[in-house]
Protein backbone atom coordinates (compact mmCIF):
# COMPACT_ATOMS: atom_id res chain seq x y z
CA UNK A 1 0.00 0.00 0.00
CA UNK A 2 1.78 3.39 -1.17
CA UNK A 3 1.83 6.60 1.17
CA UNK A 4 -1.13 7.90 -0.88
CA UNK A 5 -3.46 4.43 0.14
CA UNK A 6 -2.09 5.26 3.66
CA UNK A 7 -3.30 8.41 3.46
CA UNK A 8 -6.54 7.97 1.86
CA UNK A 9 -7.63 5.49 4.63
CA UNK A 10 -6.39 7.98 7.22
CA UNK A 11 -8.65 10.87 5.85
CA UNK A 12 -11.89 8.17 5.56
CA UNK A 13 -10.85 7.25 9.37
CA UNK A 14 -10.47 10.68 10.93
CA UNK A 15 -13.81 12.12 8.97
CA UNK A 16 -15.41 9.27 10.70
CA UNK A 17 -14.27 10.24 14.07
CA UNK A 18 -15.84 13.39 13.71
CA UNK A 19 -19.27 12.42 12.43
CA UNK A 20 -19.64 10.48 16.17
CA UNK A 21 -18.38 13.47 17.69
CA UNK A 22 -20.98 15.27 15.62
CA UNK A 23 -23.62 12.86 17.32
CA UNK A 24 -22.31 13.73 20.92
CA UNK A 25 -22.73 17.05 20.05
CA UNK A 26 -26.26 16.68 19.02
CA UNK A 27 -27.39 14.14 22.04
CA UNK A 28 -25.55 16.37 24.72
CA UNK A 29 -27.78 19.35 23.35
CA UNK A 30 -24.22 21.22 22.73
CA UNK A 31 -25.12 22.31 18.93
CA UNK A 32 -25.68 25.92 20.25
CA UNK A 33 -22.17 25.63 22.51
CA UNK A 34 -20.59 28.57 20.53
CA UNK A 35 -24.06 30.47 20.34
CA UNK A 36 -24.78 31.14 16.76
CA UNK A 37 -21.60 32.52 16.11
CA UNK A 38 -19.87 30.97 13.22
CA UNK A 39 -17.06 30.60 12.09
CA UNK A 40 -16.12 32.09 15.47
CA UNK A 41 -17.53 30.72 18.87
CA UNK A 42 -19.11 33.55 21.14
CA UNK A 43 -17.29 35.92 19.22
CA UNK A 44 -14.11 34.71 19.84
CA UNK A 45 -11.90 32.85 17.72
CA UNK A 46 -10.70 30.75 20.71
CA UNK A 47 -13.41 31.14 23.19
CA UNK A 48 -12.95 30.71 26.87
CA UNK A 49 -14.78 27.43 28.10
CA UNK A 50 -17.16 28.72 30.69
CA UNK A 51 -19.28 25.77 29.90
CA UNK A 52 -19.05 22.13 28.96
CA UNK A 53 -21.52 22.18 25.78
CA UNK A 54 -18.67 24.90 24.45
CA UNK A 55 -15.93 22.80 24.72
CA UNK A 56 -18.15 19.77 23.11
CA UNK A 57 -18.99 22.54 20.34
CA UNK A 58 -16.02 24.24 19.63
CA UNK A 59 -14.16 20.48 19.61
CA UNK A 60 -16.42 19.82 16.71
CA UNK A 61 -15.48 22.62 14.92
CA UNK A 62 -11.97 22.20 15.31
CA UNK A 63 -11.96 18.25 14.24
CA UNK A 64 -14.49 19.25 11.47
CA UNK A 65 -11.79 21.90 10.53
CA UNK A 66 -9.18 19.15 10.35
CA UNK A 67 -11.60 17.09 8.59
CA UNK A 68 -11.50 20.23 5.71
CA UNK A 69 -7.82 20.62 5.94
CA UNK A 70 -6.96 16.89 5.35
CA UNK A 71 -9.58 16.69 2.15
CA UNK A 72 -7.93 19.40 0.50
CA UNK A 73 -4.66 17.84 1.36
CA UNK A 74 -6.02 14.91 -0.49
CA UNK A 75 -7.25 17.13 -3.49
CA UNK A 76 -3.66 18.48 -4.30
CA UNK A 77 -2.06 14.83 -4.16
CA UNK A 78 -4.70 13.25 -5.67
CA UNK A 79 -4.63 16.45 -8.50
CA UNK A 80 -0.82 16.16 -8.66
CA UNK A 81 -0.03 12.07 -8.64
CA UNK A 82 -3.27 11.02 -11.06
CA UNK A 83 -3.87 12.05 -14.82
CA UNK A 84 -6.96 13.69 -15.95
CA UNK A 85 -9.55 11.39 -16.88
CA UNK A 86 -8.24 9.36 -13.95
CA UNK A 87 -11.03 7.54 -11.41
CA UNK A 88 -8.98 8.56 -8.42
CA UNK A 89 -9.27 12.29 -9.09
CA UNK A 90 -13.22 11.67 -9.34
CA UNK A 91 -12.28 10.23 -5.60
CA UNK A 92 -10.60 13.24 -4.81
CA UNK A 93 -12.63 16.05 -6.30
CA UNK A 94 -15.72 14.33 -5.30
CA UNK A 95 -14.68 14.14 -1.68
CA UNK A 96 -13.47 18.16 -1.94
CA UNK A 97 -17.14 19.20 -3.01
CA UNK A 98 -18.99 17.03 -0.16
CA UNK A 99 -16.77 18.48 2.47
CA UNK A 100 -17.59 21.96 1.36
CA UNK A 101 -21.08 21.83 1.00
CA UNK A 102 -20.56 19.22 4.83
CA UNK A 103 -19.41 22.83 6.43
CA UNK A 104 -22.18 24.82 4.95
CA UNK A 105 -24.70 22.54 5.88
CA UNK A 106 -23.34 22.59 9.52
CA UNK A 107 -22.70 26.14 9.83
CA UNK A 108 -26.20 26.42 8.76
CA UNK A 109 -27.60 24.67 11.32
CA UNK A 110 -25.84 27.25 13.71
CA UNK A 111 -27.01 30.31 11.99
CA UNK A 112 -30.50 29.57 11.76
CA UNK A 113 -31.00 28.27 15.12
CA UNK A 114 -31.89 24.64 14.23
CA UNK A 115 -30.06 23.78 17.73
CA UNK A 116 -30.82 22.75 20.74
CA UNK A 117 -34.10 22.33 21.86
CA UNK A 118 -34.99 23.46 18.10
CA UNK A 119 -38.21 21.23 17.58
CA UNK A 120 -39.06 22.01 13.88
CA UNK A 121 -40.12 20.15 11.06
CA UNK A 122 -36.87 22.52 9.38
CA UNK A 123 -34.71 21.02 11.85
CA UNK A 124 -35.55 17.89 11.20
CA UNK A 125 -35.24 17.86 7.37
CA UNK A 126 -32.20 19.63 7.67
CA UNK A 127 -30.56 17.11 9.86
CA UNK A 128 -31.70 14.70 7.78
CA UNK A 129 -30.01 16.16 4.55
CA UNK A 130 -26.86 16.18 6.47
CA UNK A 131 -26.94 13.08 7.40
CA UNK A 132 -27.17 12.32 3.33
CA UNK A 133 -24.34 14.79 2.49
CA UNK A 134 -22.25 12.53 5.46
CA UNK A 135 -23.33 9.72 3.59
CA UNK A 136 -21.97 10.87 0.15
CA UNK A 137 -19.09 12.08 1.45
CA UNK A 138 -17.85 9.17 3.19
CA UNK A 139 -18.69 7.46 -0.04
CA UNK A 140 -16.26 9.14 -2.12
CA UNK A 141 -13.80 9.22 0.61
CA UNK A 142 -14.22 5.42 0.66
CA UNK A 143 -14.09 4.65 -3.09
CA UNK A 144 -10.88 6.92 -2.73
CA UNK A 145 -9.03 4.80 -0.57
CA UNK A 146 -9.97 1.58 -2.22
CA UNK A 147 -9.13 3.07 -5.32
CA UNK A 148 -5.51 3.90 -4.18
CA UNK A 149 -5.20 0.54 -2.61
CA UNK A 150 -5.37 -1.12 -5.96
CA UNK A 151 -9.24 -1.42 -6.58
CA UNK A 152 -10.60 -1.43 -10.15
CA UNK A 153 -12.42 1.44 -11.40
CA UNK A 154 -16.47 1.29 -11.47
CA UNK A 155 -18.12 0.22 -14.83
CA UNK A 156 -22.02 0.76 -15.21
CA UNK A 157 -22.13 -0.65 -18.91
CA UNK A 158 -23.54 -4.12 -19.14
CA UNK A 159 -23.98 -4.63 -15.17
CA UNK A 160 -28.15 -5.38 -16.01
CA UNK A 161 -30.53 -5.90 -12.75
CA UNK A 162 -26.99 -6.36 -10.48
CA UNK A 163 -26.51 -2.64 -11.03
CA UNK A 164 -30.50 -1.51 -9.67
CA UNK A 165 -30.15 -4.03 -7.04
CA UNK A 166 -26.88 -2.69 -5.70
CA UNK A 167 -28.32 1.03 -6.21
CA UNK A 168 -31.62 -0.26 -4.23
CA UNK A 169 -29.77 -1.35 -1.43
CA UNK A 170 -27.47 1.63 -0.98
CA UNK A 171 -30.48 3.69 -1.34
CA UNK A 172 -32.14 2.18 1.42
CA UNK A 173 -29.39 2.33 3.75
CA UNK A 174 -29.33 5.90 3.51
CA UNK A 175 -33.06 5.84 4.14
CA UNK A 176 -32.31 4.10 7.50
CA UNK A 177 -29.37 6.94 8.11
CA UNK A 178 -31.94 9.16 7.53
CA UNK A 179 -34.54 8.43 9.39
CA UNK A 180 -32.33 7.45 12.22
CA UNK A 181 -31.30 10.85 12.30
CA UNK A 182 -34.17 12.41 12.34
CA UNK A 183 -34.88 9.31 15.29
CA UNK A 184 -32.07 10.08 17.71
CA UNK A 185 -33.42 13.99 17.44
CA UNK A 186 -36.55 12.97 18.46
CA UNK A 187 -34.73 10.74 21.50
CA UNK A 188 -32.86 13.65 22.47
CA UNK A 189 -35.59 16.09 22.55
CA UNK A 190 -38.32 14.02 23.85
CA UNK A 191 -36.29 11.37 26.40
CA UNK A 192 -38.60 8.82 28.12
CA UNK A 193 -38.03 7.00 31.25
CA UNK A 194 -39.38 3.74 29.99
CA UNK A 195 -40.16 1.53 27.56
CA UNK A 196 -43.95 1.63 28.21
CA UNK A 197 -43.91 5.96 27.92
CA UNK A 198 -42.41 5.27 24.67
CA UNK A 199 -44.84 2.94 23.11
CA UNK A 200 -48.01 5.13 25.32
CA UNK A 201 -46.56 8.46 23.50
CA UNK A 202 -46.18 6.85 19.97
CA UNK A 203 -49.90 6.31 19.99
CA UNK A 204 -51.31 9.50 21.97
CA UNK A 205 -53.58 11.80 20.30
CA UNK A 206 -51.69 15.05 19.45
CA UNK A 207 -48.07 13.67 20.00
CA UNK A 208 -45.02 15.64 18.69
CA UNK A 209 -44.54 14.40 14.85
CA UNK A 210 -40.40 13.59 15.98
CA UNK A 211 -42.51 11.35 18.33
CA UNK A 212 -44.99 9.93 15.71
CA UNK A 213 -42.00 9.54 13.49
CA UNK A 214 -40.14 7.12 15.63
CA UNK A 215 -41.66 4.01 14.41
CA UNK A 216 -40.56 3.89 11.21
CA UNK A 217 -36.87 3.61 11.59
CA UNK A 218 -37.10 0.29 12.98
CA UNK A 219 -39.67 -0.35 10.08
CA UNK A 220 -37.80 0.63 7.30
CA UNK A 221 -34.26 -1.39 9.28
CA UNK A 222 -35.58 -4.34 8.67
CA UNK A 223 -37.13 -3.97 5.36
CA UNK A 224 -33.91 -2.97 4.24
CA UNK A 225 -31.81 -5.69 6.49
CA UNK A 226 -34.11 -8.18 4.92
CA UNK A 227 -33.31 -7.10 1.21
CA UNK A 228 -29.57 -6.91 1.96
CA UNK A 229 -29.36 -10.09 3.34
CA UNK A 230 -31.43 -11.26 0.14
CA UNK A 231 -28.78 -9.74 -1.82
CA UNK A 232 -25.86 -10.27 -0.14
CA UNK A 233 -26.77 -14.15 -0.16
CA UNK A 234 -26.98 -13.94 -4.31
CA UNK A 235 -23.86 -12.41 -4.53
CA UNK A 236 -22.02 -14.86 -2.93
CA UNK A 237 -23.62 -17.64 -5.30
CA UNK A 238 -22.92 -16.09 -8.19
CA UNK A 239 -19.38 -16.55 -8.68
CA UNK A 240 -15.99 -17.94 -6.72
CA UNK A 241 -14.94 -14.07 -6.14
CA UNK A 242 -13.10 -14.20 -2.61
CA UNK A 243 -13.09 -10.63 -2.05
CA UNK A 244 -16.72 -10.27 -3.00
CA UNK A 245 -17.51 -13.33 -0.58
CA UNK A 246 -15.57 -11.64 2.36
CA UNK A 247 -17.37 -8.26 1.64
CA UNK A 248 -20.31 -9.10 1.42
CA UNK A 249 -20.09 -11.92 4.78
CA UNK A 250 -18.89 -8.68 6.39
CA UNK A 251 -22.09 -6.59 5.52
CA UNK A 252 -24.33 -9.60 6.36
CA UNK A 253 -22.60 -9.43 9.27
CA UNK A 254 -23.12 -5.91 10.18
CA UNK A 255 -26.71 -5.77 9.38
CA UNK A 256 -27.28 -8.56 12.02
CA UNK A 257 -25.22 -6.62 15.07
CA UNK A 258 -27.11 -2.95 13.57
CA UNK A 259 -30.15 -4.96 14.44
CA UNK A 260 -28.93 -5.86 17.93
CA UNK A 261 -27.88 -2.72 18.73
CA UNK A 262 -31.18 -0.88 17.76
CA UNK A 263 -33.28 -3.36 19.62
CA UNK A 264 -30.69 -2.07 22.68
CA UNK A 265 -30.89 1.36 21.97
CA UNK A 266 -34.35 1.33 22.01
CA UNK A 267 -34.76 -0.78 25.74
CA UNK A 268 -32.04 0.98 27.29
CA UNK A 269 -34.01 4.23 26.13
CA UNK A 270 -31.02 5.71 24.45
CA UNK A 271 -28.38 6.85 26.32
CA UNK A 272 -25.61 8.92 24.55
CA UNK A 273 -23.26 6.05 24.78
CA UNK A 274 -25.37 3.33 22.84
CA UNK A 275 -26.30 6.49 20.43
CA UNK A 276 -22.87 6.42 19.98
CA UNK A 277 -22.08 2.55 19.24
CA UNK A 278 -25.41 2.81 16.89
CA UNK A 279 -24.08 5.42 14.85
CA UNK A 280 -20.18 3.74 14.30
CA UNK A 281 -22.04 0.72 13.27
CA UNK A 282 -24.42 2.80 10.89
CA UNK A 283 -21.42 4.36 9.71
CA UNK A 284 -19.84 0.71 9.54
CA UNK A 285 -22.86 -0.60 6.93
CA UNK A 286 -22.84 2.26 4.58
CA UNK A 287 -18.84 1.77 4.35
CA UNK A 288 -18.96 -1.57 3.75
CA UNK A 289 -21.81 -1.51 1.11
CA UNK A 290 -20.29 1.05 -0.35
CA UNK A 291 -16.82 -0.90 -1.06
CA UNK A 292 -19.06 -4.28 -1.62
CA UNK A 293 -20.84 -2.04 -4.41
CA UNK A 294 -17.31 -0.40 -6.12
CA UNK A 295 -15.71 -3.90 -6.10
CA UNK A 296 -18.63 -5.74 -7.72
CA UNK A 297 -18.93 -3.01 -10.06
CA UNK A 298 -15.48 -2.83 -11.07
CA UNK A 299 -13.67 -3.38 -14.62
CA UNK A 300 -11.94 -6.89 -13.43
């Protein structure tokens, strides 16, 4: 593996670390740490920490400023070492655009107050949309790395119904990031303090709709757990391709523990911790698809 590969990985790893410090963020209630100052925190570029939910903020920024720093890092090598027309600088350009449009989307949620004890249907579209943009982007931060370790570029000529069913699944596993987001808001805005408030406020007249809405993540987990362990299963009978077979045990795999931990999540009521482990696992499927997809799609 050359310095670049090295690299590449590192980048996909340390983005990663700040998308779960993004969720402690959000579950300690700390998104409005630095007020709605941005890019400064109170007003300060380094603010004094008279509170804990500014140090969990302004942490954030600065790992999400690494996060920035690192891409474009990966831009000029990727720019410098690859021709034009290359796959890797789609990798690398793809990944610069994401994180850009990552930081405006965050910032945003800052300036317009969606923060906090911010209830609103904005909030949780927009939370929702950056949970997609963190999606993309650790796509083409993950096609990146494979790339540079030696993986074959995608094809989509010729791939028939393996193509739509890849695309299916993908898309439904960013339907479950999704709504899980837009889940774990409702968890952190509305805690319960059992199992039986939960189910009694799902079904009472004139709930909150981040209430209502908590149902169908679990609904639309194992819809899309079902179908990827229907797929996953045809892939591996299709052809004697070890690294296929390995890839696609491993998102099996995950897709069975994702369920485990949501069933936990949801009896221990949520803490931040098993937010946490929930979200590194979600994080965990998506990456895995996502290099199960580029190596079954790839010239060989």
């Amino acid at each position: 593996m050359n310095r670049f590969a090295k690299y590449s990985w590192g980048v996909l790893g340390w983005n990663v670390l700040v998308i779960i410090w993004g969720a402690i963020v959000r579950a300690t209630g700390s998104g409005a740490g630095c007020g709605n100052h941005w890019p400064s925190c109170n007003g300060q570029i380094i603010p004094t920490p008279e509170r804990i939910q500014t140090v969990i903020e302004f942490t954030h920024r600065m790992m999400s400023g690494g996060a920035l720093i690192l891409v474009l890092i990966l831009l000029i090598w990727g720019l410098r070492d690859y021709p034009k027309g290359s796959h890797q600088r789609i990798g690398v350009v793809g990944s610069a655009i994401i994180i850009i449009i990552e930081a405006l989307l965050g910032a945003g949620l800052v300036v317009f107050h969606l923060v906090e004890t911010n209830s609103s249907i904005f909030r949780a579209v927009a939370v929702s949309i950056h949970l997609l943009n963190t999606f993309i982007l650790l796509a083409f931060l993950t096609l990146n790395a494979w790339w540079a370790s030696g993986g074959k570029p995608i094809s989509l000529k010729n791939q028939g119904p393996l193509l739509i069913k890849l695309a299916i699944g993908l898309a439904g596993v960013a339907l479950i990031g999704m709504s899980g987001a837009i889940t774990a808001l409702g968890d952190t805005l509305f805690p319960s303090t059992s199992l039986a408030q939960t189910l009694a406020e799902q079904s009472a007249q004139g709930a909150h709709f981040l209430i209502r809405l908590r149902i169908y993540h679990p609904v639309i987990a194992i819809m899309v757990g079902v179908y990827t362990l229907y797929l996953v299963r045809s892939l591996n009978e299709q052809n004697n391709d070890l690294t296929r077979k390995k890839l696609s045990m491993l998102v099996g795999a995950l897709i069975i523990v994702q369920w485990a931990a949501g069933i936990s999540n949801v009896i221990l009521l949520a803490p931040v911790w098993m937010q946490v482990v929930h979200l590194i696992l979600a994080d965990s499927v998506w990456i895995s698809y996502v290099l199960l997809t580029g190596h079954t799609l790839s010239k060989h």
